[in-house]
PDB file of N, CA and C in Angstrom:
ATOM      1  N   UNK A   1       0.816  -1.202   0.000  1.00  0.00           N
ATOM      2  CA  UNK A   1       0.000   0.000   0.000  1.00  0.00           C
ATOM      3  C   UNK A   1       0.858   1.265   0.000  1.00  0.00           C
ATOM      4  N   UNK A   2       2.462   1.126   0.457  1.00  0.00           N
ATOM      5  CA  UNK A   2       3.122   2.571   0.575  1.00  0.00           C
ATOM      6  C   UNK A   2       3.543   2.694  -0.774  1.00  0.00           C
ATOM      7  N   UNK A   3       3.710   1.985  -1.563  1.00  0.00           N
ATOM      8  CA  UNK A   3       3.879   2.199  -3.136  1.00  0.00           C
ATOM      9  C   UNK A   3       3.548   2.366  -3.681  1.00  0.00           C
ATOM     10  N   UNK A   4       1.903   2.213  -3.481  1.00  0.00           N
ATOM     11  CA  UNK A   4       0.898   2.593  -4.459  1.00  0.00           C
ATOM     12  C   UNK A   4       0.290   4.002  -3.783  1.00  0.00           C
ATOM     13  N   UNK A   5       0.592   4.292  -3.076  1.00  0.00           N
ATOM     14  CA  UNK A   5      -0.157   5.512  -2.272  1.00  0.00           C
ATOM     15  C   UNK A   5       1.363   6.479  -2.598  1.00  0.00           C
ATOM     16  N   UNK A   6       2.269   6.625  -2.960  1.00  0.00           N
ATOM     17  CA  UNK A   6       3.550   7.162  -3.455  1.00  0.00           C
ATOM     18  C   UNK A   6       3.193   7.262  -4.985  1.00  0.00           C
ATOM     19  N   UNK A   7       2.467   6.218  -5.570  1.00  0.00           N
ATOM     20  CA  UNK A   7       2.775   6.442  -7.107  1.00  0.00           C
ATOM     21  C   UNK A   7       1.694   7.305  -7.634  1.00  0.00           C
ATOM     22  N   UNK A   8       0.160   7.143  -6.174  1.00  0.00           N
ATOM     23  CA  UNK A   8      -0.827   7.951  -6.913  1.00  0.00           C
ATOM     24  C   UNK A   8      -0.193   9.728  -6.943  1.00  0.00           C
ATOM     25  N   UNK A   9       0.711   9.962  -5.597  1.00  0.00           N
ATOM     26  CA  UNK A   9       0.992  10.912  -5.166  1.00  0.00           C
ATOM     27  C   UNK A   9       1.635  11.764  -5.772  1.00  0.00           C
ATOM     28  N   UNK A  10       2.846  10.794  -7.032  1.00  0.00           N
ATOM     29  CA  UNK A  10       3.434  11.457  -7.988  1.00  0.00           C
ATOM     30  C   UNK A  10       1.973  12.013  -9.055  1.00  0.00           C
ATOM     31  N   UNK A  11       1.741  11.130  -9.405  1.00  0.00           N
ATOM     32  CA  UNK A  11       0.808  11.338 -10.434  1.00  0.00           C
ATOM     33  C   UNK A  11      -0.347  12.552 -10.099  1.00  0.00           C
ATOM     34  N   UNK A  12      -0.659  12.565  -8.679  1.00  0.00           N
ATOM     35  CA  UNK A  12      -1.497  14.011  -8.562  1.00  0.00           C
ATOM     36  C   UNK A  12      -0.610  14.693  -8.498  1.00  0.00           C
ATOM     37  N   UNK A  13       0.892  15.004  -8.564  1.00  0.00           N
ATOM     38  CA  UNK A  13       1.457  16.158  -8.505  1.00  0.00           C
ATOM     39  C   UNK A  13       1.720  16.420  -9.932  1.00  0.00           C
ATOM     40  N   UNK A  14       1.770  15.637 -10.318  1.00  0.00           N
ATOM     41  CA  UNK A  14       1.978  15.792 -12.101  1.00  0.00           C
ATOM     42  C   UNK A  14       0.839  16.395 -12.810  1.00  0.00           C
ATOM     43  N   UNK A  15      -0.131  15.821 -12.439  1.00  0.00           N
ATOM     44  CA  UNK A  15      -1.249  16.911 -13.305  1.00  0.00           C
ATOM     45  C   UNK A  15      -1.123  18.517 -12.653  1.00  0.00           C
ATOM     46  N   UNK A  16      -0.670  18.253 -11.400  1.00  0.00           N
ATOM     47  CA  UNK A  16      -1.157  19.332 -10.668  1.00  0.00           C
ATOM     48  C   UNK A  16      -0.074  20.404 -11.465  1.00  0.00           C
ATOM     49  N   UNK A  17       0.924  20.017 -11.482  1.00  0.00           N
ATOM     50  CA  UNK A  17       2.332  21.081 -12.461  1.00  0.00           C
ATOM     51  C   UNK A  17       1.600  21.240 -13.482  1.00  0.00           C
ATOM     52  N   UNK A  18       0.882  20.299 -14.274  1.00  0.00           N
ATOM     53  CA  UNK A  18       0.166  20.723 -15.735  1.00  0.00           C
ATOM     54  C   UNK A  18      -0.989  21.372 -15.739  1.00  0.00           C
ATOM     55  N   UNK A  19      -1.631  21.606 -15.039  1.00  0.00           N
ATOM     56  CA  UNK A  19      -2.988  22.431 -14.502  1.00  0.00           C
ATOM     57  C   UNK A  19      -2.910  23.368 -13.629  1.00  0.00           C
ATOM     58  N   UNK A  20      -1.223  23.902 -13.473  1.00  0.00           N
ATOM     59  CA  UNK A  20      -1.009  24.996 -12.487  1.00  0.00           C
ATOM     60  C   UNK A  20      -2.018  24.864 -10.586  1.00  0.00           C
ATOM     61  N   UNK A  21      -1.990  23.444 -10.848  1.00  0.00           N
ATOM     62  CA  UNK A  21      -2.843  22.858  -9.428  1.00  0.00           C
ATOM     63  C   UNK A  21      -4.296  23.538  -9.352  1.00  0.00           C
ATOM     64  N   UNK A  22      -4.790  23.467 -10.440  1.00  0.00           N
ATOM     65  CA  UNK A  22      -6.254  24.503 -10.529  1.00  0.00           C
ATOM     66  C   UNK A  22      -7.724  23.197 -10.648  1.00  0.00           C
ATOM     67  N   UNK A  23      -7.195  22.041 -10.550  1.00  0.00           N
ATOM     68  CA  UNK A  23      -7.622  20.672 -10.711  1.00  0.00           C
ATOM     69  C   UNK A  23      -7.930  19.929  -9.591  1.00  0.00           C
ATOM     70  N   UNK A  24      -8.907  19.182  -9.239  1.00  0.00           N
ATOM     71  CA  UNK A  24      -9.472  18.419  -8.156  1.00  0.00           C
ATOM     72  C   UNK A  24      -8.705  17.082  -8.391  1.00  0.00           C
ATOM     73  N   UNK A  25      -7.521  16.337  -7.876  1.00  0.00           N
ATOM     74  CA  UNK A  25      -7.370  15.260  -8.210  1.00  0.00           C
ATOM     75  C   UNK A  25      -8.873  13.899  -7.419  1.00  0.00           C
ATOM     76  N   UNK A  26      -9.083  14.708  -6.752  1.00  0.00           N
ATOM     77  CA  UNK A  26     -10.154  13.735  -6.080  1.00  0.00           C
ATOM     78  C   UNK A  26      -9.806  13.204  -5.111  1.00  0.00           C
ATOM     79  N   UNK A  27     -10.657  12.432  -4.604  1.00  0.00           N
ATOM     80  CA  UNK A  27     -10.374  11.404  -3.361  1.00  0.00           C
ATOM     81  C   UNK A  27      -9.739  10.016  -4.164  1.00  0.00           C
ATOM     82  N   UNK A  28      -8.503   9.888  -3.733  1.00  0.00           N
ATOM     83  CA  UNK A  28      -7.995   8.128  -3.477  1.00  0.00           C
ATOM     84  C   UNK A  28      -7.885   8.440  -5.363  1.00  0.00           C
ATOM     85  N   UNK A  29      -7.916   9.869  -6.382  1.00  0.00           N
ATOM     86  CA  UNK A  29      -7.709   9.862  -7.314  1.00  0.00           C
ATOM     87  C   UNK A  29      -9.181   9.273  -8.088  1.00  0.00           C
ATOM     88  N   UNK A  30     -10.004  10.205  -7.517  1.00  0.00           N
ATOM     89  CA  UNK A  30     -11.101   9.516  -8.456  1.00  0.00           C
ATOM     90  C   UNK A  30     -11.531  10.017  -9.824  1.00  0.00           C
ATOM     91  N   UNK A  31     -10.827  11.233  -9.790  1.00  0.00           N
ATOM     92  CA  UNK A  31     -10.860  12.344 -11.135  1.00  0.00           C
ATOM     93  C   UNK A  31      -9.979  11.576 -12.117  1.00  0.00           C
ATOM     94  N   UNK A  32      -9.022  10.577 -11.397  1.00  0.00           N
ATOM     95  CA  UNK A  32      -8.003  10.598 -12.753  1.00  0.00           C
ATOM     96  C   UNK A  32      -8.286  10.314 -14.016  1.00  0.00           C
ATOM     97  N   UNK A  33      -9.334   9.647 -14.533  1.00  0.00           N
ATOM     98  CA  UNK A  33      -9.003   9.270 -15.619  1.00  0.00           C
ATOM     99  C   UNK A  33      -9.677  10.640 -16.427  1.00  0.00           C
ATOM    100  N   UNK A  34     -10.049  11.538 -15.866  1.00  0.00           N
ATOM    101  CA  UNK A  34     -10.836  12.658 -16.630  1.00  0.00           C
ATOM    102  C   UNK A  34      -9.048  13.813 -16.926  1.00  0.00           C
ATOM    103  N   UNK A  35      -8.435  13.521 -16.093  1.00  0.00           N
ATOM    104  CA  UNK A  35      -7.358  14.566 -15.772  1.00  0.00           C
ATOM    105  C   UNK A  35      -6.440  14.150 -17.072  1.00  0.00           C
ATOM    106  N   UNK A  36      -6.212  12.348 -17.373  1.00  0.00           N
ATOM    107  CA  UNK A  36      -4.410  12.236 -18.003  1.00  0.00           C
ATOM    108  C   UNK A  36      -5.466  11.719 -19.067  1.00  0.00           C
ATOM    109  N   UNK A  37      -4.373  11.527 -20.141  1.00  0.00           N
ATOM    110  CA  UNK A  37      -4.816  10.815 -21.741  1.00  0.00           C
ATOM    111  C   UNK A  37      -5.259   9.619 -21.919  1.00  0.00           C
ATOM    112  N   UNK A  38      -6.102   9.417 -22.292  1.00  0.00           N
ATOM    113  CA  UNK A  38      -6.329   7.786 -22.365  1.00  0.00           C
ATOM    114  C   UNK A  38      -4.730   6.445 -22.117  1.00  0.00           C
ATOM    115  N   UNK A  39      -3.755   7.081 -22.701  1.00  0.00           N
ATOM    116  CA  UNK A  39      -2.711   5.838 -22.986  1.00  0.00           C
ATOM    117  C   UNK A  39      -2.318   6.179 -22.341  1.00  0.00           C
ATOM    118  N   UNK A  40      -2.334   6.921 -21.315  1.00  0.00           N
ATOM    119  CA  UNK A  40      -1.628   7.141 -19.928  1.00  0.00           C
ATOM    120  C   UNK A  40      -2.403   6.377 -18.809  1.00  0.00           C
ATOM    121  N   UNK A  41      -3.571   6.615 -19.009  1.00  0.00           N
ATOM    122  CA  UNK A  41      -4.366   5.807 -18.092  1.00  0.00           C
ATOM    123  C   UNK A  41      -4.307   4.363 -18.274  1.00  0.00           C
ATOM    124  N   UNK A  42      -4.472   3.627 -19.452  1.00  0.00           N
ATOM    125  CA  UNK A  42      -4.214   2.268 -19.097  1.00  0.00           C
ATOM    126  C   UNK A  42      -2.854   2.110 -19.146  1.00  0.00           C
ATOM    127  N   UNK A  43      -1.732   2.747 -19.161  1.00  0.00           N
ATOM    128  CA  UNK A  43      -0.146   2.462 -18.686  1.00  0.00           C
ATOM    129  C   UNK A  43      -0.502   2.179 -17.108  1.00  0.00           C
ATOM    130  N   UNK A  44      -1.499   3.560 -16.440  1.00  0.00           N
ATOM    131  CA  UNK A  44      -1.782   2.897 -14.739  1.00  0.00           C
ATOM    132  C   UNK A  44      -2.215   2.343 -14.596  1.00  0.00           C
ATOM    133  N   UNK A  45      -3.531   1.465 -15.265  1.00  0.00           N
ATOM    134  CA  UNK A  45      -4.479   0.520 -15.127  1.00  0.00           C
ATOM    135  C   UNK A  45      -3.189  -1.121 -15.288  1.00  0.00           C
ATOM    136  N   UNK A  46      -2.248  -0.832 -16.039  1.00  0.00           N
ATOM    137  CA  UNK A  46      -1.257  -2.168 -15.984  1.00  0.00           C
ATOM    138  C   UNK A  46      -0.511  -2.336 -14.710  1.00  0.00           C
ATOM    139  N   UNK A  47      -0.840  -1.263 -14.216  1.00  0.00           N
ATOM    140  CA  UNK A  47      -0.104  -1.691 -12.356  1.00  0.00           C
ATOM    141  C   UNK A  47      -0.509  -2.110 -11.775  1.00  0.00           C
ATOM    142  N   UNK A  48      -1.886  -3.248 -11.821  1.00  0.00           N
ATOM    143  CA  UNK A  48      -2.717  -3.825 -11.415  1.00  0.00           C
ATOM    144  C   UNK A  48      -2.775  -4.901 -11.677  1.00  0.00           C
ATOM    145  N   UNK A  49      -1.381  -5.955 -10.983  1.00  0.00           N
ATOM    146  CA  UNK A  49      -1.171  -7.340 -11.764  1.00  0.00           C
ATOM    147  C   UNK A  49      -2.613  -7.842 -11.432  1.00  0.00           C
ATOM    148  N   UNK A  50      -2.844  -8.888 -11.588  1.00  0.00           N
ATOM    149  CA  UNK A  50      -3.644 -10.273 -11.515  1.00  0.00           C
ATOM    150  C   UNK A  50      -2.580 -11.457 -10.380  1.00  0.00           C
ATOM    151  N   UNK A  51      -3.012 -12.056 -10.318  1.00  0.00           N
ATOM    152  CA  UNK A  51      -2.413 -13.122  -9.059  1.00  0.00           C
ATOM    153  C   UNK A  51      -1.028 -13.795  -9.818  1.00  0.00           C
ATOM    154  N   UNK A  52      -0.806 -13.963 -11.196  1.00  0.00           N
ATOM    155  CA  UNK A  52       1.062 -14.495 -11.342  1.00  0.00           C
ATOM    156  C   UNK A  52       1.917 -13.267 -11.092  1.00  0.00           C
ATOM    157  N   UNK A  53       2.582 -14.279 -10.323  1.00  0.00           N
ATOM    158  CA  UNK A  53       4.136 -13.450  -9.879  1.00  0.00           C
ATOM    159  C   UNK A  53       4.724 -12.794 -11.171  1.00  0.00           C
ATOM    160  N   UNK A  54       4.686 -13.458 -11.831  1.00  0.00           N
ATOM    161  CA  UNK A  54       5.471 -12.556 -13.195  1.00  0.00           C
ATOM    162  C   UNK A  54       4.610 -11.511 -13.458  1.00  0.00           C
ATOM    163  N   UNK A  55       3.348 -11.696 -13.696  1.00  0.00           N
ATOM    164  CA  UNK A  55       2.956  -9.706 -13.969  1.00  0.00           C
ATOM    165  C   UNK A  55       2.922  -9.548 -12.853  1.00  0.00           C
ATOM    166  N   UNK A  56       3.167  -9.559 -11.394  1.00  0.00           N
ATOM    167  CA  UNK A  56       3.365  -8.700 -10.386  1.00  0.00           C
ATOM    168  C   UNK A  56       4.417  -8.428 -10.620  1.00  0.00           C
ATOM    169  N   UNK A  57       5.356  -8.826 -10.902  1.00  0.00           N
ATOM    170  CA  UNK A  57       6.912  -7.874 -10.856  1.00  0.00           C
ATOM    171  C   UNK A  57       6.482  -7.228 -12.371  1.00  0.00           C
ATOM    172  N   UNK A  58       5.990  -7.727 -12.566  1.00  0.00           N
ATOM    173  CA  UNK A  58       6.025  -6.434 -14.392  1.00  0.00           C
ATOM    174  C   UNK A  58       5.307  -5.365 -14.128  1.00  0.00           C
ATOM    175  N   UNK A  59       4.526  -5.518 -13.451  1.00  0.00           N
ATOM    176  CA  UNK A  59       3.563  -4.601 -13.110  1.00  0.00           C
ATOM    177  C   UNK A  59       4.477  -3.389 -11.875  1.00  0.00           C
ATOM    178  N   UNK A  60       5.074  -4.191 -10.842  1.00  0.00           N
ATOM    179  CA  UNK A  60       5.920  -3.368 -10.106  1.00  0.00           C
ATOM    180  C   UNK A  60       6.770  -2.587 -11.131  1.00  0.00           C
ATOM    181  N   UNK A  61       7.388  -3.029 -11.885  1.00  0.00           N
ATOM    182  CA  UNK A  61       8.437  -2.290 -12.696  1.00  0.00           C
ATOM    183  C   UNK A  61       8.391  -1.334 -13.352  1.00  0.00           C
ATOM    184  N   UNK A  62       6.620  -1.556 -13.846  1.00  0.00           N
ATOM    185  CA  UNK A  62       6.097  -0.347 -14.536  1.00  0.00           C
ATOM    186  C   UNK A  62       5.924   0.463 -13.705  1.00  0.00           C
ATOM    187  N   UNK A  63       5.163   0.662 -13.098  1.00  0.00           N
ATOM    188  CA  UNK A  63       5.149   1.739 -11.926  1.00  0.00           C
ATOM    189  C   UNK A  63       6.081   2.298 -11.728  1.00  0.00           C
ATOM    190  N   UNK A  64       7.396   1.819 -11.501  1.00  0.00           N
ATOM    191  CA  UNK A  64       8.378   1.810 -10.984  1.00  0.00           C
ATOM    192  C   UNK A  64       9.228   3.053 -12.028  1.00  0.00           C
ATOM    193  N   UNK A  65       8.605   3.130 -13.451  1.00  0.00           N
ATOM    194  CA  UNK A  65       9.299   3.279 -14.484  1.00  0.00           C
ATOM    195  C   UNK A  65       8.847   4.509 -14.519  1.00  0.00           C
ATOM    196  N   UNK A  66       7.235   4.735 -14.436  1.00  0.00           N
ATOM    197  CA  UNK A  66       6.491   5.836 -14.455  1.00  0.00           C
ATOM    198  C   UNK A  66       6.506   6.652 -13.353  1.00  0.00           C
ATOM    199  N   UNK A  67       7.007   6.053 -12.412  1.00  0.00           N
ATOM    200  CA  UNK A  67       7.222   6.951 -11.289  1.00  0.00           C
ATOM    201  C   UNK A  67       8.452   7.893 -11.530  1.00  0.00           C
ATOM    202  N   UNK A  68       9.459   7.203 -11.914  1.00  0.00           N
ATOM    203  CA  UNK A  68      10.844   7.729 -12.350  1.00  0.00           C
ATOM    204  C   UNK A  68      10.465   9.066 -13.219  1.00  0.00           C
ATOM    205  N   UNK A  69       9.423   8.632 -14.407  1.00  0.00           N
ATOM    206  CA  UNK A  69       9.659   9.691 -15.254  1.00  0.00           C
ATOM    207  C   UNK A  69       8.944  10.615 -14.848  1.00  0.00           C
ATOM    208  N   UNK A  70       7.516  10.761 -14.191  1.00  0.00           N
ATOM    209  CA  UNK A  70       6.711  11.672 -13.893  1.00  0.00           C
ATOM    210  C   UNK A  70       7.650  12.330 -12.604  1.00  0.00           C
ATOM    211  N   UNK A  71       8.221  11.545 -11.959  1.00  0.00           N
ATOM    212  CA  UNK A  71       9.164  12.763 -10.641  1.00  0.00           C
ATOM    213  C   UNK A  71      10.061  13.319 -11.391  1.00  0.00           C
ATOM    214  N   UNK A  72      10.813  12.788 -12.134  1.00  0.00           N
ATOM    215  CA  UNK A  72      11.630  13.676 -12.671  1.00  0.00           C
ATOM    216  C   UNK A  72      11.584  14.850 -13.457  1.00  0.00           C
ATOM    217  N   UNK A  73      10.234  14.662 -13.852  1.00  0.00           N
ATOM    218  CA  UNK A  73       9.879  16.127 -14.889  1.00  0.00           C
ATOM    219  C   UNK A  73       9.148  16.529 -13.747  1.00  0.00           C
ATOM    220  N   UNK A  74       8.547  16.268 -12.943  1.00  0.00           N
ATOM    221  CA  UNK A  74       7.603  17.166 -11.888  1.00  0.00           C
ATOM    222  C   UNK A  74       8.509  17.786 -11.093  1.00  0.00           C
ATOM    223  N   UNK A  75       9.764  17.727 -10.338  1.00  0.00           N
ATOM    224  CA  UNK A  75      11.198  18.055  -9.805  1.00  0.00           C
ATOM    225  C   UNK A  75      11.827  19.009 -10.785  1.00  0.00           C
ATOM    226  N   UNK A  76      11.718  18.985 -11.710  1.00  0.00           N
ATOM    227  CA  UNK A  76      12.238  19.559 -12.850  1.00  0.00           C
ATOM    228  C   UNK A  76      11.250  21.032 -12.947  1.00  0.00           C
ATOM    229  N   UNK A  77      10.367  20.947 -12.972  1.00  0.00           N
ATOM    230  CA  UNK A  77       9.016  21.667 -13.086  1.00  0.00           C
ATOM    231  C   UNK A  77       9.019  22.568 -11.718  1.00  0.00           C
ATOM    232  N   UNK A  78       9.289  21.784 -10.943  1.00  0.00           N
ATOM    233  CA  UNK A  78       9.117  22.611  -9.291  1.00  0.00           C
ATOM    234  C   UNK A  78      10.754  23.267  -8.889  1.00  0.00           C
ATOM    235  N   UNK A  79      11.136  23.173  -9.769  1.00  0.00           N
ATOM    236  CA  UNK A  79      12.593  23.464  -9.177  1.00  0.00           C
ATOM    237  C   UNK A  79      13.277  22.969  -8.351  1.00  0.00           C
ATOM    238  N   UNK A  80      13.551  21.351  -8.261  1.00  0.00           N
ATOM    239  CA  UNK A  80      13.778  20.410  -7.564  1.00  0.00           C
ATOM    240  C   UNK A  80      14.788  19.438  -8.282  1.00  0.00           C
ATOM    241  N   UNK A  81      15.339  18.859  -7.388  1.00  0.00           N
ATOM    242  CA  UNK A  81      16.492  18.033  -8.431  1.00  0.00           C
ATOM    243  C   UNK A  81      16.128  16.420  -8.196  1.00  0.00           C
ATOM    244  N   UNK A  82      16.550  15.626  -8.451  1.00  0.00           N
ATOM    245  CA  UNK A  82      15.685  14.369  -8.744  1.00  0.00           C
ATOM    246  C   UNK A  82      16.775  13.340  -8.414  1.00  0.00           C
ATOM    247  N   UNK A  83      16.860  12.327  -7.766  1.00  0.00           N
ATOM    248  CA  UNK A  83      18.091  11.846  -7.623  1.00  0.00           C
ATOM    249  C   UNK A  83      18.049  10.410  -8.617  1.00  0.00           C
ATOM    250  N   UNK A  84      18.465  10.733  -9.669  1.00  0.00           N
ATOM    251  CA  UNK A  84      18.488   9.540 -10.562  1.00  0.00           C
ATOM    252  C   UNK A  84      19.565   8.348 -10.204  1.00  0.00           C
ATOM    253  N   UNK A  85      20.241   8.140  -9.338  1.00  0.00           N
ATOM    254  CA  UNK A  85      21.131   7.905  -9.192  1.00  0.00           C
ATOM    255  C   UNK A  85      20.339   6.577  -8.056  1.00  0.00           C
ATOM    256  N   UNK A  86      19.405   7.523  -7.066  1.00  0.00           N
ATOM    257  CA  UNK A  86      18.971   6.294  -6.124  1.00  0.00           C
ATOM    258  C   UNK A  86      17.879   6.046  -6.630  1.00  0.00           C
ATOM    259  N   UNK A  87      17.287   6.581  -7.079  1.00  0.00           N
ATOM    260  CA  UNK A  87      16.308   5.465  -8.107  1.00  0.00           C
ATOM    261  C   UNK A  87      16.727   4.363  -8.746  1.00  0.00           C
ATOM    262  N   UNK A  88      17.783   4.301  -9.568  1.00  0.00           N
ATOM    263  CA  UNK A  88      18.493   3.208 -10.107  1.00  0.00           C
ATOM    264  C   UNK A  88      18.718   2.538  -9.220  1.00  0.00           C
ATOM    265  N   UNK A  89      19.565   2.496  -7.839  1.00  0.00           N
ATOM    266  CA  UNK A  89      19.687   1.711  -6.765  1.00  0.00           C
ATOM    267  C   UNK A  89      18.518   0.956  -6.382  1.00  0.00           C
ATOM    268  N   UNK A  90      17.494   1.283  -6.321  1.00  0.00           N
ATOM    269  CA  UNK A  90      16.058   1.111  -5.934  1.00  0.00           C
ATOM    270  C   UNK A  90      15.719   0.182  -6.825  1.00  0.00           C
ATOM    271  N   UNK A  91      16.207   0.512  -8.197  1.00  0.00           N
ATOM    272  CA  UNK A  91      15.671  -0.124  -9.445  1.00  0.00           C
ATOM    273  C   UNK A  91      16.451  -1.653  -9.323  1.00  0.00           C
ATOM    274  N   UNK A  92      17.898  -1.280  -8.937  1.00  0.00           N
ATOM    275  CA  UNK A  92      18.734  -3.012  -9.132  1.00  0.00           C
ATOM    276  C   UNK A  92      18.244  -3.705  -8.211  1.00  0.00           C
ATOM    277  N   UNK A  93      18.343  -3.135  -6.692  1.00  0.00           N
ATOM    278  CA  UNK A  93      17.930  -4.222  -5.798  1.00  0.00           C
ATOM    279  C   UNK A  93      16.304  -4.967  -5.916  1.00  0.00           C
ATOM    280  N   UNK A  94      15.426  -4.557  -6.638  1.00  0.00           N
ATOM    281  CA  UNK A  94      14.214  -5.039  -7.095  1.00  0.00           C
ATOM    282  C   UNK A  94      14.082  -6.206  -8.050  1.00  0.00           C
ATOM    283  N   UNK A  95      15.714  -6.068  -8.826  1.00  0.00           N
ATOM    284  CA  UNK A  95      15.879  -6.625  -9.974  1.00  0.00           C
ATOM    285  C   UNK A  95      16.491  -8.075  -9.418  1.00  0.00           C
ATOM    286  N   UNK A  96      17.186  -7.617  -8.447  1.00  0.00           N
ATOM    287  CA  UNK A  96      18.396  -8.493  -7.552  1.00  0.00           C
ATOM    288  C   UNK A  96      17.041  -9.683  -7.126  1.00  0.00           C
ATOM    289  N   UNK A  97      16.033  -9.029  -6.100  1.00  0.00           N
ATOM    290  CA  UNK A  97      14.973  -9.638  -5.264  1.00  0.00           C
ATOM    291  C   UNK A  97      14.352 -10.527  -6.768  1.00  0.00           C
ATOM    292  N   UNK A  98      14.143  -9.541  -7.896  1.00  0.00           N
ATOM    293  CA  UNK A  98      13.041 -10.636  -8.459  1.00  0.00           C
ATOM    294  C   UNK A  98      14.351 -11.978  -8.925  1.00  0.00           C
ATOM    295  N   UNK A  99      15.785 -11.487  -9.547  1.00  0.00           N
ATOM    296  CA  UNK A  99      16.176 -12.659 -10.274  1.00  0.00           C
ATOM    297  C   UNK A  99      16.397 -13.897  -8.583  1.00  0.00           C
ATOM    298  N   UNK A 100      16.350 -13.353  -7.648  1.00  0.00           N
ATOM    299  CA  UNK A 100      16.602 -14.158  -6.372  1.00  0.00           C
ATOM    300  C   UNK A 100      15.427 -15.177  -6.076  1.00  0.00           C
ATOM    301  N   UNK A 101      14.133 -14.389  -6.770  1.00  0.00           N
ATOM    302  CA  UNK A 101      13.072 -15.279  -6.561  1.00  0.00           C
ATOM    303  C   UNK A 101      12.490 -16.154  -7.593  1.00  0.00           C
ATOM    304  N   UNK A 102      13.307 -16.072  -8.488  1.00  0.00           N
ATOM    305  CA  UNK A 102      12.573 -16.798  -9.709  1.00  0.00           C
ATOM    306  C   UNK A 102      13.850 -18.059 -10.360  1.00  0.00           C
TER     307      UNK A 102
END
C-alpha cells in the first residue's frame, strides 16, 4: 500500500504542475481518468497485476518506471532536483529480489 499511495501521489502532482494545481485530483484519485490521456491511463491501469508473480513484478516495474519519469519532470518543473542515481539503486535491488526469486 506505501507504493501505491507514493505512485498515486506522484501522479497528482503531475497533473497538478500541468494544470497549475487549478484541478481536483479527487479522493484516493477519483478524477483521474478525466485529468491524463487515455494511454496514460491504461499504462496505470497495468499496475494492477492479476495473481502471477510474473505480472506482479512487471507490473511493479512499470510503476516503478512511471514513477521515475513523472518525478523527474515534476522536480524539474518545481525546481527540484531528482536523484536519478537512487532510483536506479532502488531499481537493481528489485531486480536483484526478483532474479533471487525466480
Amino acid at each position: 500500500t506505501v507504493v501505491r499511495k507514493m505512485f498515486m501521489k506522484i501522479i497528482e502532482w503531475h497533473v497538478g504542475v500541468k494544470t497549475n494545481f487549478s484541478v481536483n485530483f479527487g479522493k484516493s484519485g477519483k478524477n483521474l481518468k478525466q485529468l491524463v490521456d487515455a494511454e496514460f491511463y491504461q499504462k496505470i491501469l497495468a499496475t494492477y497485476p492479476d495473481a502471477n508473480p510474473e505480472n506482479i513484478w512487471q507490473a511493479l516495474f512499470l510503476m516503478i518506471d512511471i514513477f521515475a519519469e513523472l518525478a523527474e519532470e515534476t522536480a524539474q518543473e518545481l525546481g527540484f532536483e531528482y536523484n536519478k542515481k537512487e532510483s536506479l539503486k532502488v531499481t537493481n535491488y528489485l531486480q536483484t529480489l526478483k532474479n533471487d526469486c525466480t
